[in-house]
PDB file of N, CA and C in Angstrom:
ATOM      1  N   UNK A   1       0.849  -1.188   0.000  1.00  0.00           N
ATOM      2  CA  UNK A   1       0.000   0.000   0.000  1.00  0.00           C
ATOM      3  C   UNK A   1       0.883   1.235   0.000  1.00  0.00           C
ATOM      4  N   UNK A   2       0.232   2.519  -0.897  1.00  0.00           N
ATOM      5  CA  UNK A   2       1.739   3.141  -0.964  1.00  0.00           C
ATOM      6  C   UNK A   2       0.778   4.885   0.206  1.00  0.00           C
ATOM      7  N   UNK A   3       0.871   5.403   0.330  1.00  0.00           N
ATOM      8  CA  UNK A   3       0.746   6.705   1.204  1.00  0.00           C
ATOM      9  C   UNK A   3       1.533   7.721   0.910  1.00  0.00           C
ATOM     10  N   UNK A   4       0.793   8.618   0.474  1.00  0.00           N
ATOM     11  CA  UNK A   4       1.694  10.147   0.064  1.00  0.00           C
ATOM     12  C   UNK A   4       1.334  10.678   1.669  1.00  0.00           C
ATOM     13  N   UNK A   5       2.324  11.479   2.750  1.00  0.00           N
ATOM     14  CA  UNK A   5       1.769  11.735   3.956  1.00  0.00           C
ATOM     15  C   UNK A   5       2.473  13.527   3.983  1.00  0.00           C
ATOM     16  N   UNK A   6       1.204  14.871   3.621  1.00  0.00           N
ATOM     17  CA  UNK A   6       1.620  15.814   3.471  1.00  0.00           C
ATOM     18  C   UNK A   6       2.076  16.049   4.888  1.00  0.00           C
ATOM     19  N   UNK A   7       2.729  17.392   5.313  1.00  0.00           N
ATOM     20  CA  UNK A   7       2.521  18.069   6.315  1.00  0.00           C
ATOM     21  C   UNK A   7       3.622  19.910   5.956  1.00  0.00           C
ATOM     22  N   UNK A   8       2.828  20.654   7.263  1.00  0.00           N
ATOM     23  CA  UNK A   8       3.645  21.772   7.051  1.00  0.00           C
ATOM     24  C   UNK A   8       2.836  22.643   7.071  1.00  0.00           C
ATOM     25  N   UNK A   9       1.455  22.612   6.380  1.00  0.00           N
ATOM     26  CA  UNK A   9       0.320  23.467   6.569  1.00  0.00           C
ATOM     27  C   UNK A   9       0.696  24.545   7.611  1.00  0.00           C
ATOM     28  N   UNK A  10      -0.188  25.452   7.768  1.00  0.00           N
ATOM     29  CA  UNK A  10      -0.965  25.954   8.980  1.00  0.00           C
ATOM     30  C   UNK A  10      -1.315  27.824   8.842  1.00  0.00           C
ATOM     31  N   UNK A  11      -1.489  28.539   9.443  1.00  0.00           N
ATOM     32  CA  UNK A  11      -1.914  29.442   9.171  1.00  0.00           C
ATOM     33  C   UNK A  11      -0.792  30.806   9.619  1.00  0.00           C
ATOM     34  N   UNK A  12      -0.902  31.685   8.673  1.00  0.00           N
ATOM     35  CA  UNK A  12       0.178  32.316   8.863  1.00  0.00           C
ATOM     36  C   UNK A  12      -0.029  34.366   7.910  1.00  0.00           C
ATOM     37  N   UNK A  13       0.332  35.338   8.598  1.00  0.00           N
ATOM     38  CA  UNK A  13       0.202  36.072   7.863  1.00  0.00           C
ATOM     39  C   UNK A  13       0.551  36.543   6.361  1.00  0.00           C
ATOM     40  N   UNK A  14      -0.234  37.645   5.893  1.00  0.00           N
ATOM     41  CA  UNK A  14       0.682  37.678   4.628  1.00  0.00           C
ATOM     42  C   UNK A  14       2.070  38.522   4.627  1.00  0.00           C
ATOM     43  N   UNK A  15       3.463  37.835   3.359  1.00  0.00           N
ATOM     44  CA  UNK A  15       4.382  38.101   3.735  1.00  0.00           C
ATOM     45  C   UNK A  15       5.176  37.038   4.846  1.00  0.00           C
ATOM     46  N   UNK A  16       4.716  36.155   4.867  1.00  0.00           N
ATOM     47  CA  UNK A  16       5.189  35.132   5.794  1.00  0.00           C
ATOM     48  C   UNK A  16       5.522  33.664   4.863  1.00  0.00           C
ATOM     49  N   UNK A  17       6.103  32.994   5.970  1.00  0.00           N
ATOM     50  CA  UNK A  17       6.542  31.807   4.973  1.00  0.00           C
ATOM     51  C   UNK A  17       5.885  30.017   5.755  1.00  0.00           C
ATOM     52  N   UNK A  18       6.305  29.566   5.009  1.00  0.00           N
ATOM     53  CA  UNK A  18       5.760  27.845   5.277  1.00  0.00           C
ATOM     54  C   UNK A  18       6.486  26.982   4.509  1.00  0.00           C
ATOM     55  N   UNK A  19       6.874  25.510   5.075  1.00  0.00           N
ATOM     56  CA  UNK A  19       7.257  25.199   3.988  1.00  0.00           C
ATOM     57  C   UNK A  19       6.443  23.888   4.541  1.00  0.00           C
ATOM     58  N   UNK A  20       5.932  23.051   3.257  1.00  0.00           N
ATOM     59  CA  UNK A  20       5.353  21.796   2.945  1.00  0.00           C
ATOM     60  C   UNK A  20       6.268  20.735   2.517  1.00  0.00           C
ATOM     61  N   UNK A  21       6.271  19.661   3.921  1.00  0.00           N
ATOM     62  CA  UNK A  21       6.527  18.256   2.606  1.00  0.00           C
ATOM     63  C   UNK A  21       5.719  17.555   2.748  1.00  0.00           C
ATOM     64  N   UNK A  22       6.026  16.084   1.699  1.00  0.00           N
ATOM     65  CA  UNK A  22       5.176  15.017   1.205  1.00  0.00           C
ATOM     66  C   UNK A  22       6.078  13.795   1.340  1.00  0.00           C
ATOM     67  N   UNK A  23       6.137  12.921   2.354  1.00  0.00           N
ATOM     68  CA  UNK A  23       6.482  11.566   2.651  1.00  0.00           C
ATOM     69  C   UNK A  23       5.759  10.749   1.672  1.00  0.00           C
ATOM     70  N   UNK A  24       6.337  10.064   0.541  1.00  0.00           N
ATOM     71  CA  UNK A  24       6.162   8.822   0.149  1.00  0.00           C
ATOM     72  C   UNK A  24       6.607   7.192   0.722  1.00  0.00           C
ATOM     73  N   UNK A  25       5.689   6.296   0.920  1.00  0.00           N
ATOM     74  CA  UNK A  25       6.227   5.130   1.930  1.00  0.00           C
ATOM     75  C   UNK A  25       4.919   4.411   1.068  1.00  0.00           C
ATOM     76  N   UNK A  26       5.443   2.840   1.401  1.00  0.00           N
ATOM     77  CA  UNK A  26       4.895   1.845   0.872  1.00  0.00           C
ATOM     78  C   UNK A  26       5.909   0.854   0.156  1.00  0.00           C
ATOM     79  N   UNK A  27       5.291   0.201  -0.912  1.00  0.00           N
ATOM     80  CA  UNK A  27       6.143  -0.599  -1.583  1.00  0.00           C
ATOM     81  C   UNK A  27       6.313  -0.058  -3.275  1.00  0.00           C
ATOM     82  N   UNK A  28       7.165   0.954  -2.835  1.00  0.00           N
ATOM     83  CA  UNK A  28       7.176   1.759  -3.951  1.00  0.00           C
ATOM     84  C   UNK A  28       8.767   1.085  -4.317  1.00  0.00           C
ATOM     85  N   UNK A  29       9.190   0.891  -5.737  1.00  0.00           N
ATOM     86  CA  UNK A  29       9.445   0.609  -6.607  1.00  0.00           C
ATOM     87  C   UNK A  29      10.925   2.075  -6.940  1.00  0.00           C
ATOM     88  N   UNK A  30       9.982   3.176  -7.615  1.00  0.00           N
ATOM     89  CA  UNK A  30      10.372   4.132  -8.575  1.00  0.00           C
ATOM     90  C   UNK A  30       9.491   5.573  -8.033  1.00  0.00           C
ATOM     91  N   UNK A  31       9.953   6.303  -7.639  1.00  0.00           N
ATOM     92  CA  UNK A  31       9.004   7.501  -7.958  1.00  0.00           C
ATOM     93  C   UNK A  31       9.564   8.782  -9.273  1.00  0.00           C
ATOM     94  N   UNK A  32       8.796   9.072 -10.145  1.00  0.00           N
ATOM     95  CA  UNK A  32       9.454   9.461 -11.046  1.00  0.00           C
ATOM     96  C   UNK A  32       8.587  11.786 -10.482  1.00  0.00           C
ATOM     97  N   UNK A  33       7.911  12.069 -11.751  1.00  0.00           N
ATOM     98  CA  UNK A  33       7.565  13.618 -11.423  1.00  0.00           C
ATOM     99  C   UNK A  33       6.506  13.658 -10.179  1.00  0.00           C
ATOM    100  N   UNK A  34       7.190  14.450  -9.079  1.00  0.00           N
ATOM    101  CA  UNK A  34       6.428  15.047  -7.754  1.00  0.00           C
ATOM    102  C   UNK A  34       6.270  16.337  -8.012  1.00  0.00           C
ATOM    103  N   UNK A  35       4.832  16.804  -7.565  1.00  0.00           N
ATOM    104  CA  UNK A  35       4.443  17.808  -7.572  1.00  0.00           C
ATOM    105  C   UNK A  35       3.027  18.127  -6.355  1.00  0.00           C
ATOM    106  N   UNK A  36       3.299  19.787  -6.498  1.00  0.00           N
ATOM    107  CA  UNK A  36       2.072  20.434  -5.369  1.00  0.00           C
ATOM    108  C   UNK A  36       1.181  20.771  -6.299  1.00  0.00           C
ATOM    109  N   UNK A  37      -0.325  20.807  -6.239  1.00  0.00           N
ATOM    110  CA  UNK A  37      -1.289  21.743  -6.556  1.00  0.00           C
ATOM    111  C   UNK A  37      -2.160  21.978  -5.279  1.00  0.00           C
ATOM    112  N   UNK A  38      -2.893  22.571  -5.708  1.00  0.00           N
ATOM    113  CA  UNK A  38      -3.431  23.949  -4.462  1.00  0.00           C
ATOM    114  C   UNK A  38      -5.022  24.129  -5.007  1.00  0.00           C
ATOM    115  N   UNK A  39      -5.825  23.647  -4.357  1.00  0.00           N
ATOM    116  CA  UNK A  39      -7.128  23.975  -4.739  1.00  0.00           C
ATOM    117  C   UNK A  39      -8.243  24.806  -3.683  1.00  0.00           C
ATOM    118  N   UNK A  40      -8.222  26.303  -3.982  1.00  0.00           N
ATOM    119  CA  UNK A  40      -8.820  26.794  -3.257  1.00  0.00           C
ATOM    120  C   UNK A  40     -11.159  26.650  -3.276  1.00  0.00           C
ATOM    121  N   UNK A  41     -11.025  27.315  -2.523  1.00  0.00           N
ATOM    122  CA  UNK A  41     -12.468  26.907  -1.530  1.00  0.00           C
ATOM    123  C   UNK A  41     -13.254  27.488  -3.259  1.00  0.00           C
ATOM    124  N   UNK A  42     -14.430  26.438  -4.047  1.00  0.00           N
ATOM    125  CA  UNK A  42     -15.160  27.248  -5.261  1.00  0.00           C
ATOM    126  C   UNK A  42     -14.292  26.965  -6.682  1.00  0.00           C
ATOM    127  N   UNK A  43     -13.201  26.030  -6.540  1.00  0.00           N
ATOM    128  CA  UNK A  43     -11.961  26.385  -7.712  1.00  0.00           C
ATOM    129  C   UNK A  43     -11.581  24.930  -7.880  1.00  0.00           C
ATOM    130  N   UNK A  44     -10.837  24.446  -9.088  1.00  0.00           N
ATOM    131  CA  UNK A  44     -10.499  23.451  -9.319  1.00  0.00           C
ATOM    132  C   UNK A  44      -9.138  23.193  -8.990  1.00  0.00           C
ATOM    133  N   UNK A  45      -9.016  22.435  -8.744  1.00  0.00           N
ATOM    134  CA  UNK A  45      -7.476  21.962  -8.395  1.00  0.00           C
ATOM    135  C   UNK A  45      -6.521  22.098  -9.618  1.00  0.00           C
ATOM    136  N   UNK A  46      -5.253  23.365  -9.203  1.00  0.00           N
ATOM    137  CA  UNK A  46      -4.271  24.063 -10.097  1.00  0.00           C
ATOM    138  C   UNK A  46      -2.788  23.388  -9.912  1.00  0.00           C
ATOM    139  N   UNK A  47      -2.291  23.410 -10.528  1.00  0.00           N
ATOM    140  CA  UNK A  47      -0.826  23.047 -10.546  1.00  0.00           C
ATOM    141  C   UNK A  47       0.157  23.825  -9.983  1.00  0.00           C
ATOM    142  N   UNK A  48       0.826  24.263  -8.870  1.00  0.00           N
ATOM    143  CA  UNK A  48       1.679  24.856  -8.120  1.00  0.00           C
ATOM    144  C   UNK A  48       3.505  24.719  -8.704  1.00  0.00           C
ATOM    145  N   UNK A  49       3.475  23.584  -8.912  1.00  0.00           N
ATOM    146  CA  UNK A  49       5.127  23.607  -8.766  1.00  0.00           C
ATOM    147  C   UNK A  49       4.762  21.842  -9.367  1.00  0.00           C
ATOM    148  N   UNK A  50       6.139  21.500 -10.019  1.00  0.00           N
ATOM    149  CA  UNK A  50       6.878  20.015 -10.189  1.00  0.00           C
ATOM    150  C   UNK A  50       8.040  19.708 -10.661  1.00  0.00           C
ATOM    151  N   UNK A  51       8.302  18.512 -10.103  1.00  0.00           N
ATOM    152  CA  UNK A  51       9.840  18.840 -10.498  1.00  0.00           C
ATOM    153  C   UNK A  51      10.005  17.049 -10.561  1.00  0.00           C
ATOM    154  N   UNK A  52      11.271  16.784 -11.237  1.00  0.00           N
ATOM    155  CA  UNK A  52      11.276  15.640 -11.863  1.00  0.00           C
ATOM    156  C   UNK A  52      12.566  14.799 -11.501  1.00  0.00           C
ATOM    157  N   UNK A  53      12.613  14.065 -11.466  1.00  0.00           N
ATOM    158  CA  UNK A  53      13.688  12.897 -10.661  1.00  0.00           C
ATOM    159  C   UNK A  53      15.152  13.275 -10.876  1.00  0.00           C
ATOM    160  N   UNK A  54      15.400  14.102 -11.780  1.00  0.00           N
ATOM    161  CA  UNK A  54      16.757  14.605 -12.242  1.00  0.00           C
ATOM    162  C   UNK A  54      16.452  15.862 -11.700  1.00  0.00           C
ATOM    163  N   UNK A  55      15.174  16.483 -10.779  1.00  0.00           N
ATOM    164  CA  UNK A  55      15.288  17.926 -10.799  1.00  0.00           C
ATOM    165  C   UNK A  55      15.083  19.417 -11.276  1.00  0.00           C
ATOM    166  N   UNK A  56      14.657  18.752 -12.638  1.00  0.00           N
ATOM    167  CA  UNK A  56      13.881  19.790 -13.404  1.00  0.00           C
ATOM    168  C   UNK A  56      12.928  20.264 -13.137  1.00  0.00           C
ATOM    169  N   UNK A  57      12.193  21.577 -12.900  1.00  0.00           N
ATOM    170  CA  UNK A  57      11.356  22.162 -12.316  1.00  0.00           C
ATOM    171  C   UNK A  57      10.076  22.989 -13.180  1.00  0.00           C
ATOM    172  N   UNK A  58       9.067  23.221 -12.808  1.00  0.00           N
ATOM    173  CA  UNK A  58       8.280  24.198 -13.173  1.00  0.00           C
ATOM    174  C   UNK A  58       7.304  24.680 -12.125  1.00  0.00           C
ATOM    175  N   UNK A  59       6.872  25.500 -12.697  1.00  0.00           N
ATOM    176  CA  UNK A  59       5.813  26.954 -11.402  1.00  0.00           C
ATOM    177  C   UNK A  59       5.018  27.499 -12.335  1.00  0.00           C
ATOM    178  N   UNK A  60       3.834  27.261 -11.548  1.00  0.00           N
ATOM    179  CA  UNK A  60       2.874  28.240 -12.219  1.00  0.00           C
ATOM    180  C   UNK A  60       3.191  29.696 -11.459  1.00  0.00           C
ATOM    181  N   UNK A  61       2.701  30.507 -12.744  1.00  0.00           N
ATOM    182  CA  UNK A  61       3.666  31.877 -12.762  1.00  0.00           C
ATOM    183  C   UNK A  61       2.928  32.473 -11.672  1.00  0.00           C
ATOM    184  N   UNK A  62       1.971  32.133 -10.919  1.00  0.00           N
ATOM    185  CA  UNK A  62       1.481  33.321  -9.507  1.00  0.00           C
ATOM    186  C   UNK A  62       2.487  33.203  -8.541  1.00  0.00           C
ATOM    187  N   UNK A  63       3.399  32.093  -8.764  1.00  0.00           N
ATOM    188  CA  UNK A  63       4.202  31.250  -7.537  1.00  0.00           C
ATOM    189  C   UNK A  63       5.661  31.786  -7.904  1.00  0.00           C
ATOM    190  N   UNK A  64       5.811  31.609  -9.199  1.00  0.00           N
ATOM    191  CA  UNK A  64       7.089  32.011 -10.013  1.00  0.00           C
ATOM    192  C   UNK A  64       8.066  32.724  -8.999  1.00  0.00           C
ATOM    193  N   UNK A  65       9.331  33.017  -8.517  1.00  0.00           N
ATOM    194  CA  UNK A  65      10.065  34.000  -7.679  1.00  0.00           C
ATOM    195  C   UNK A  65       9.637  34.054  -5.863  1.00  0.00           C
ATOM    196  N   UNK A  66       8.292  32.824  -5.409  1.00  0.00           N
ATOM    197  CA  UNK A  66       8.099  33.003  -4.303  1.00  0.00           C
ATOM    198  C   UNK A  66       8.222  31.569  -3.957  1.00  0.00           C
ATOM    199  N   UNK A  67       7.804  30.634  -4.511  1.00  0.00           N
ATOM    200  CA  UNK A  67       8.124  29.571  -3.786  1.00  0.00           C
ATOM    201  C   UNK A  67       8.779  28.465  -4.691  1.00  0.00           C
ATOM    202  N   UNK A  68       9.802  27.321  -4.213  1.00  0.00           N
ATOM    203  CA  UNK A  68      10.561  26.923  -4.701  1.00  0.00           C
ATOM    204  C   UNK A  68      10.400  24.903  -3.956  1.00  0.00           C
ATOM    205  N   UNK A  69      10.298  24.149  -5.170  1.00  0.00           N
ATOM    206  CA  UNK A  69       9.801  22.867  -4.995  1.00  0.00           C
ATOM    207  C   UNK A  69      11.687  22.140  -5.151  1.00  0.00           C
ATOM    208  N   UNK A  70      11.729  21.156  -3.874  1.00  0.00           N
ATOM    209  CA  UNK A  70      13.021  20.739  -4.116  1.00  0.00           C
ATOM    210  C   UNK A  70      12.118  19.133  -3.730  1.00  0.00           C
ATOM    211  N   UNK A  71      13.621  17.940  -3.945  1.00  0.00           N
ATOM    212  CA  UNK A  71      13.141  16.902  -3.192  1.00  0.00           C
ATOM    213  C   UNK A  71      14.447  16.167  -2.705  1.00  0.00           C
ATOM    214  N   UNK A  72      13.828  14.712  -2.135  1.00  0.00           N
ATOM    215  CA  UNK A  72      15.188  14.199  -1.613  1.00  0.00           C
ATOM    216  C   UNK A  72      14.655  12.685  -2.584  1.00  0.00           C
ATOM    217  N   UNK A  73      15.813  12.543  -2.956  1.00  0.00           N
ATOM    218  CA  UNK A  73      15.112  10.924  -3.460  1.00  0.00           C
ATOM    219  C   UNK A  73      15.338   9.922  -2.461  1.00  0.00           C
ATOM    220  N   UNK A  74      16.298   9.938  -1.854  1.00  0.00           N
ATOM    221  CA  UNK A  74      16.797   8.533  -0.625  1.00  0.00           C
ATOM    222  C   UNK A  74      15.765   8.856   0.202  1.00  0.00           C
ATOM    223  N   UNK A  75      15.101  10.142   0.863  1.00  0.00           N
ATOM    224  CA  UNK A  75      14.059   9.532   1.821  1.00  0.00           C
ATOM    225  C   UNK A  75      12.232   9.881   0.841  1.00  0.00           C
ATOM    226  N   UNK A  76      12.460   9.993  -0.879  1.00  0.00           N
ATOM    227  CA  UNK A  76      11.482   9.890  -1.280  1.00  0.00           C
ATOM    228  C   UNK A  76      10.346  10.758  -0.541  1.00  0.00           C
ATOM    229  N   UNK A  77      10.806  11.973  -0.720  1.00  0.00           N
ATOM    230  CA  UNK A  77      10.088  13.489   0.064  1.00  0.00           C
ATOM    231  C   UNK A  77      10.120  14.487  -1.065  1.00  0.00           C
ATOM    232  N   UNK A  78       9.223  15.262  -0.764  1.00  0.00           N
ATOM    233  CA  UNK A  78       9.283  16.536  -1.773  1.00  0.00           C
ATOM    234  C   UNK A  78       8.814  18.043  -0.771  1.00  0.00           C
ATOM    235  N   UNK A  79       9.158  18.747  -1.281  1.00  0.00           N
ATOM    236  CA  UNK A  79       9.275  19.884  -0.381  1.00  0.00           C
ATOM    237  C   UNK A  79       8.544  21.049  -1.021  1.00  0.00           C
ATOM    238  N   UNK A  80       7.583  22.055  -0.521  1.00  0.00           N
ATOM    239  CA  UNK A  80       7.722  23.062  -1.121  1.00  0.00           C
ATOM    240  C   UNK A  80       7.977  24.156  -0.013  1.00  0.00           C
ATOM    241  N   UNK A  81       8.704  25.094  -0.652  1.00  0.00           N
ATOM    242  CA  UNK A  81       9.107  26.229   0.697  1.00  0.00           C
ATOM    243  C   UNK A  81       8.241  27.287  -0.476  1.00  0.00           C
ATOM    244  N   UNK A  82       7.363  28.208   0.530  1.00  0.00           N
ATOM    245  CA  UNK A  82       6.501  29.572   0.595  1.00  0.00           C
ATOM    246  C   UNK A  82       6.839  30.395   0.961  1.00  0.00           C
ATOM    247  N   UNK A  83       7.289  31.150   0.642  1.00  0.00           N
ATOM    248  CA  UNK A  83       7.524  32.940   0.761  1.00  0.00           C
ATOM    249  C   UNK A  83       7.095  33.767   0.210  1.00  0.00           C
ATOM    250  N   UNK A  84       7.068  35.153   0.812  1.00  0.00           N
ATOM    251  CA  UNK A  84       6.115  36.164   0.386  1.00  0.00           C
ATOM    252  C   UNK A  84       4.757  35.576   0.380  1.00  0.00           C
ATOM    253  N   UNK A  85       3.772  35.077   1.118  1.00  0.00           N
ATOM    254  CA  UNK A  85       2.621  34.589   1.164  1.00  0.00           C
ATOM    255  C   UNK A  85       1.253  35.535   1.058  1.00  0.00           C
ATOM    256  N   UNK A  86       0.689  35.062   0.172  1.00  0.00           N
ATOM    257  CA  UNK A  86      -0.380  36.116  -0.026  1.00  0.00           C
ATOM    258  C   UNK A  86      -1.461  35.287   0.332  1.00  0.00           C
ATOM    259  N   UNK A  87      -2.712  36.279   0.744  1.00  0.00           N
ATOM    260  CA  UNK A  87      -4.321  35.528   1.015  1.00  0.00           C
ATOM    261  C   UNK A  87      -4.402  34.865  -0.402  1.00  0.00           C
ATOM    262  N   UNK A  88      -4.725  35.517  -1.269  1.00  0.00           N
ATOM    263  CA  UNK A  88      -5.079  34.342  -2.990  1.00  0.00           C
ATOM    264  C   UNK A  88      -3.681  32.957  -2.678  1.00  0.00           C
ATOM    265  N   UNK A  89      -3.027  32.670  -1.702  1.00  0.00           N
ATOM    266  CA  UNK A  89      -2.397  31.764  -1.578  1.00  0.00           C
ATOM    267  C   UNK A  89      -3.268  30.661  -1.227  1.00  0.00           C
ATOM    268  N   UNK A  90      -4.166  30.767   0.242  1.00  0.00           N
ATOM    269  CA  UNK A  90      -5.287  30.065   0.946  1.00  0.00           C
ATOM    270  C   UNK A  90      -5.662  29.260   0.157  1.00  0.00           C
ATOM    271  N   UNK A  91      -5.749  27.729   0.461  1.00  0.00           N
ATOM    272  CA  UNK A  91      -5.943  26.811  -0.674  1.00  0.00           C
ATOM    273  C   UNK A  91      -5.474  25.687   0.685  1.00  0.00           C
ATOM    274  N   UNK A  92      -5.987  24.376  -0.335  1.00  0.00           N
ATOM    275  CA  UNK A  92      -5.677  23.203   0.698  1.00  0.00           C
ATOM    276  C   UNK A  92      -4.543  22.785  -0.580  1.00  0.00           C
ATOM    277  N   UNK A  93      -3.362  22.206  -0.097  1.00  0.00           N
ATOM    278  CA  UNK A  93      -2.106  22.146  -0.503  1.00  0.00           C
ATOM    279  C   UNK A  93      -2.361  20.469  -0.931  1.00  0.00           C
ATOM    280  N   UNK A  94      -2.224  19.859  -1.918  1.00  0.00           N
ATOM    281  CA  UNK A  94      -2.336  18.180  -2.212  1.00  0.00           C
ATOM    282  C   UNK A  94      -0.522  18.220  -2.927  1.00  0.00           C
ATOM    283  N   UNK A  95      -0.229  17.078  -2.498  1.00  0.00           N
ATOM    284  CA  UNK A  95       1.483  16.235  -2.827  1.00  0.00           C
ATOM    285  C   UNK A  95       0.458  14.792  -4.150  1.00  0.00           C
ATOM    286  N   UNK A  96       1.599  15.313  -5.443  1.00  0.00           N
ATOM    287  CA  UNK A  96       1.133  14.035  -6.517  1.00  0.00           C
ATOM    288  C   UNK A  96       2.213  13.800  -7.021  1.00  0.00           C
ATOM    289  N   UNK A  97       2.170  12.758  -7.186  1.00  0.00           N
ATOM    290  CA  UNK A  97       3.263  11.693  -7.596  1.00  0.00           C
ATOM    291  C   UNK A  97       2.839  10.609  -8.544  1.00  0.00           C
ATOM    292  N   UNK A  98       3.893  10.178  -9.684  1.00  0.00           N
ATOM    293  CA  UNK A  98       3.923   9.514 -10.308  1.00  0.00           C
ATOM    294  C   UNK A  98       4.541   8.352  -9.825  1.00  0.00           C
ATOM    295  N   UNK A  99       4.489   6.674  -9.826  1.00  0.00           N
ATOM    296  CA  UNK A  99       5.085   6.106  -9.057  1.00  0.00           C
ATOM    297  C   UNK A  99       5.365   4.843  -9.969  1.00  0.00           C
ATOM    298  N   UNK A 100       6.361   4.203  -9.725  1.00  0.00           N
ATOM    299  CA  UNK A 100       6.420   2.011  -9.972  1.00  0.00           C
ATOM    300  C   UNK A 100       6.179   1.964  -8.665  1.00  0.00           C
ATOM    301  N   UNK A 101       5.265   0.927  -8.482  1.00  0.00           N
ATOM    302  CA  UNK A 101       5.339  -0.360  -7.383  1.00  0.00           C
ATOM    303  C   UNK A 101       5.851  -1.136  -7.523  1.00  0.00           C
ATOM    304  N   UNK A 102       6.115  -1.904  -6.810  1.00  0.00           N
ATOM    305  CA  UNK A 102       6.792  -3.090  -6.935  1.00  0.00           C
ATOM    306  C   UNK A 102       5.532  -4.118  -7.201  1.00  0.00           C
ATOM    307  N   UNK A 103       6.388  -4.678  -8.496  1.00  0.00           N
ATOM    308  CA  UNK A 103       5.686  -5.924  -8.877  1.00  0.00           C
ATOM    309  C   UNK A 103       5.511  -4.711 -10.469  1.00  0.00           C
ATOM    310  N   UNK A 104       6.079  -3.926 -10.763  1.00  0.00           N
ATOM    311  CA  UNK A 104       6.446  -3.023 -12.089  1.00  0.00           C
ATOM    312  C   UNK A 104       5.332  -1.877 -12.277  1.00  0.00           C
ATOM    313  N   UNK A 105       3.664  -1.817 -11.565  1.00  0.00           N
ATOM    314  CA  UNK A 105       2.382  -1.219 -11.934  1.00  0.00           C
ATOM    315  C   UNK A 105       3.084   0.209 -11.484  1.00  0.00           C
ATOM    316  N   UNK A 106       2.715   1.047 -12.882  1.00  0.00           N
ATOM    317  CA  UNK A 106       2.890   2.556 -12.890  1.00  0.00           C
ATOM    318  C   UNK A 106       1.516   2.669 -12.447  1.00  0.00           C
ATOM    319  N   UNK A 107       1.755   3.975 -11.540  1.00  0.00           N
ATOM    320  CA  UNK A 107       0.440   4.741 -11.157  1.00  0.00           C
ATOM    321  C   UNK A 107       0.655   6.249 -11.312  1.00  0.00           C
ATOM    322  N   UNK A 108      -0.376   6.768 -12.131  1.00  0.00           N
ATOM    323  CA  UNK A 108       0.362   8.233 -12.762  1.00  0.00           C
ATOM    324  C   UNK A 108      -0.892   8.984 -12.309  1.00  0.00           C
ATOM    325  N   UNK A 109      -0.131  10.087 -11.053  1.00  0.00           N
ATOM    326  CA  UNK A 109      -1.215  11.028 -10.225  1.00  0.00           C
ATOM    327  C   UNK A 109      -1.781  10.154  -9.194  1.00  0.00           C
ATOM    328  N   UNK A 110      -0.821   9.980  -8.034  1.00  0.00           N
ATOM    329  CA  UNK A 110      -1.114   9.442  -6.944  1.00  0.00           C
ATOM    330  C   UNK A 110      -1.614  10.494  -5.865  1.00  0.00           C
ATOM    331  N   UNK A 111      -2.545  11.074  -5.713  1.00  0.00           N
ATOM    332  CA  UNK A 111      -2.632  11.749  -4.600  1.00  0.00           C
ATOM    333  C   UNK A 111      -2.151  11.907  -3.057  1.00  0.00           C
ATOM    334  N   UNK A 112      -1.733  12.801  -2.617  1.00  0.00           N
ATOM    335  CA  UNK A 112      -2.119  12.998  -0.800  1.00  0.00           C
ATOM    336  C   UNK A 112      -3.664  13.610  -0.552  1.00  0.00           C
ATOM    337  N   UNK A 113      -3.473  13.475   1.057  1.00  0.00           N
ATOM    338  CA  UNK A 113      -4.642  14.012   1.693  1.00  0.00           C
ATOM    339  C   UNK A 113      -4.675  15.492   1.494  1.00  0.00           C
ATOM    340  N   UNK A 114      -3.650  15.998   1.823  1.00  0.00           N
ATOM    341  CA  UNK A 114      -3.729  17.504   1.420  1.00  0.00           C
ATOM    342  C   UNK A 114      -3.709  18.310   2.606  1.00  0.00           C
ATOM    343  N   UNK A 115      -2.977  19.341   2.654  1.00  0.00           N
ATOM    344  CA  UNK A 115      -3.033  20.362   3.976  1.00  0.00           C
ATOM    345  C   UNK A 115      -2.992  21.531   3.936  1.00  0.00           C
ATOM    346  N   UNK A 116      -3.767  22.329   4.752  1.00  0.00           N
ATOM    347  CA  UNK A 116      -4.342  23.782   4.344  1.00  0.00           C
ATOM    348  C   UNK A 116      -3.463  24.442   4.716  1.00  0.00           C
ATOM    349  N   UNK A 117      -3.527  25.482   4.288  1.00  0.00           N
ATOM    350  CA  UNK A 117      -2.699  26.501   3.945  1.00  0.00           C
ATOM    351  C   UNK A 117      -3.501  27.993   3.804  1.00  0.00           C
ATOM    352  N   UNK A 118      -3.421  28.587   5.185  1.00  0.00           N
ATOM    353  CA  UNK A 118      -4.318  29.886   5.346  1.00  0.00           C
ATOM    354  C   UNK A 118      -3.505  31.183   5.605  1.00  0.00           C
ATOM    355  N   UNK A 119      -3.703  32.059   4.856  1.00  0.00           N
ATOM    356  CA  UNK A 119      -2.575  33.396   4.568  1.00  0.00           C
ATOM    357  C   UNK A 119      -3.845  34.691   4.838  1.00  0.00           C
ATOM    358  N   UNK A 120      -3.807  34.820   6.148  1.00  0.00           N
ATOM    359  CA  UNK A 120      -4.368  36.053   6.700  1.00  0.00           C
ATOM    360  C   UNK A 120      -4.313  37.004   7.533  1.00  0.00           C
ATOM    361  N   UNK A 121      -4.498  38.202   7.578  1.00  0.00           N
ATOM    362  CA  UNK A 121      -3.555  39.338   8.804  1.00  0.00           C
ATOM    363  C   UNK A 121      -5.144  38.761   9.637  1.00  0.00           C
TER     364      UNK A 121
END
């Protein structure tokens, strides 16, 4: 059974920072592109940041210059650090991953539970 396990959330003014990771565990195989999206309260779930097993990166441009997606592959974590935090930030934060299991089954867009993320004076 594999578990994406976010954490890092929590509430914080604007101009302030946070940073999010995402524990992958199970009988994972391979994890190949990790990424954040952010789906606020009325809105569909957007693409934040991803970045790819060699490290290659992208940002959607509201994020562009404020927050920055790294990972670790040996403990199979992904990170996002938040700065400069704005209210249009407020959104519940989801960790997705592309994965092998063992026994070879790709699973492409593995979800987490997701953790909020509230940016208010």
């Amino acid at each position: 059974q594999v578990q994406l396990v976010e954490s890092g959330g929590g509430s914080v003014q604007p101009g302030g920072s946070l940073r999010l990771s995402c524990a992958a565990s199970g009988n994972i195989f391979k994890i190949n592109t990790m990424g954040w999206y952010q789906q606020a309260p009325g809105k569909k779930r957007e693409l934040v940041a991803a970045i790819t097993t060699g490290g290659s990166t992208n940002y959607a441009d509201s994020v562009t210059g404020r927050f920055t997606i790294s990972r670790d592959n040996a403990k199979n974590t992904v990170y996002l650090q938040m700065n400069s935090l704005k209210p249009e930030d407020t959104a519940v934060y989801y960790c997705n991953a592309d994965l092998i299991v063992a026994g070879g089954l790709y699973i492409k867009g593995y979800w987490g539970q997701g953790t909020q993320v509230t940016v208010s004076s």
